[in-house]
Protein backbone atom coordinates (compact mmCIF):
# COMPACT_ATOMS: atom_id res chain seq x y z
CA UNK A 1 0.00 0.00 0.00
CA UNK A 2 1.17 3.24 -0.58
CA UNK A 3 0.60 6.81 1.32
CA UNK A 4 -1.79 9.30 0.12
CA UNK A 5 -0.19 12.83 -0.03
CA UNK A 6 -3.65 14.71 0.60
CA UNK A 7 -4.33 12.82 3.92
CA UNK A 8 -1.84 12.00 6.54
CA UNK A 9 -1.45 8.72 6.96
CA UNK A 10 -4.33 7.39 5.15
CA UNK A 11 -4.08 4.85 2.42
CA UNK A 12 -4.36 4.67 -1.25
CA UNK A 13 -5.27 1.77 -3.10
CA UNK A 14 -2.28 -0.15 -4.94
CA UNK A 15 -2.57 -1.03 -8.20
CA UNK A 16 -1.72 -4.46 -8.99
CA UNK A 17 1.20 -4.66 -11.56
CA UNK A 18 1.20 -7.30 -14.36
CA UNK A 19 3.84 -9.96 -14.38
CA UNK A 20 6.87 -9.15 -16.12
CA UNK A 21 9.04 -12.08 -18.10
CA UNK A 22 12.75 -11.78 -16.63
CA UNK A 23 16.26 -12.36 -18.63
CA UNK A 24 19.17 -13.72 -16.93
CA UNK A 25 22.49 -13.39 -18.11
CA UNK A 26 25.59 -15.44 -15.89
CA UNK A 27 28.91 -14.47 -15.82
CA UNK A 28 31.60 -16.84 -15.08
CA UNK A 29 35.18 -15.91 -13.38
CA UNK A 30 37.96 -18.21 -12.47
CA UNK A 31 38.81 -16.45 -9.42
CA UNK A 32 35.42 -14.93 -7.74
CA UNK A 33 31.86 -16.51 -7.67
CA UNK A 34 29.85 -16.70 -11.05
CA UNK A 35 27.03 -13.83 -10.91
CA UNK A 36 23.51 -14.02 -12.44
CA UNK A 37 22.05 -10.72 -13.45
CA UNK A 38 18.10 -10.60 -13.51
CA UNK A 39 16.00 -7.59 -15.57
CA UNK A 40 12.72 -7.21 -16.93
CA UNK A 41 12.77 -8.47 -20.92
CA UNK A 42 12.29 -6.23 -23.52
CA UNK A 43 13.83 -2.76 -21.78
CA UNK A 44 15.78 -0.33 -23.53
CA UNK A 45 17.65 2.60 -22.71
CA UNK A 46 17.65 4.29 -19.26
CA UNK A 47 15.18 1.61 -18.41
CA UNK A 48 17.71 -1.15 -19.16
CA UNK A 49 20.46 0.19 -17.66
CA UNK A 50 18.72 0.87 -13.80
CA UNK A 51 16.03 -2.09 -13.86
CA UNK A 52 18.22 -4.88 -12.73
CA UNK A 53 20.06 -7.01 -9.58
CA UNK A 54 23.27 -9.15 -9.43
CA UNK A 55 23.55 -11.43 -7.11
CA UNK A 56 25.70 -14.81 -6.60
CA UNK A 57 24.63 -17.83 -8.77
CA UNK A 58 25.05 -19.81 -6.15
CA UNK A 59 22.17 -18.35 -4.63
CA UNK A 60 20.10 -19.10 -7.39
CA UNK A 61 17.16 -21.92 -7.77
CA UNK A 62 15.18 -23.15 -10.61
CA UNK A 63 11.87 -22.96 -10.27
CA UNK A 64 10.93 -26.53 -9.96
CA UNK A 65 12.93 -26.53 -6.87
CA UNK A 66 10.88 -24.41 -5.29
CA UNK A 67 7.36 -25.66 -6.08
C-alpha cells in the first residue's frame, strides 16, 4: 500500500502490476563466484540500464525446486 499525499497517513489503493518475463544473463570468473544478473525483458535505454540485480549464482534456484 502506498501513502496518500492529501491525507496523513491514510491509504491509497495499490494497483496491482502485471507480471513481467525476466532475462538472466551469468557471468563466469575463475577467481570470484559466477554472478547471475536478472532484468525485466524487452527494456531499452535508461530503463535497461537501472532495472536490474546481481547477485551470486550460487544463490540461485530453478523454479521446480521451489514448487
Amino acid at each position: 500500500m502506498s501513502l496518500n499525499p492529501d491525507g496523513a497517513g491514510s491509504a491509497a489503493t495499490e494497483r496491482p502490476q502485471a507480471p513481467h518475463e525476466l532475462s538472466m544473463t551469468v557471468v563466469e570468473y575463475t577467481s570470484e563466484p559466477d554472478r547471475c544478473t536478472v532484468s525485466p525483458r524487452g527494456l531499452s535505454g535508461v530503463a535497461k540500464l537501472s532495472t536490474w540485480m546481481t547477485v551470486d549464482k550460487s544463490v540461485v534456484v530453478g523454479l521446480d525446486a521451489m514448487r
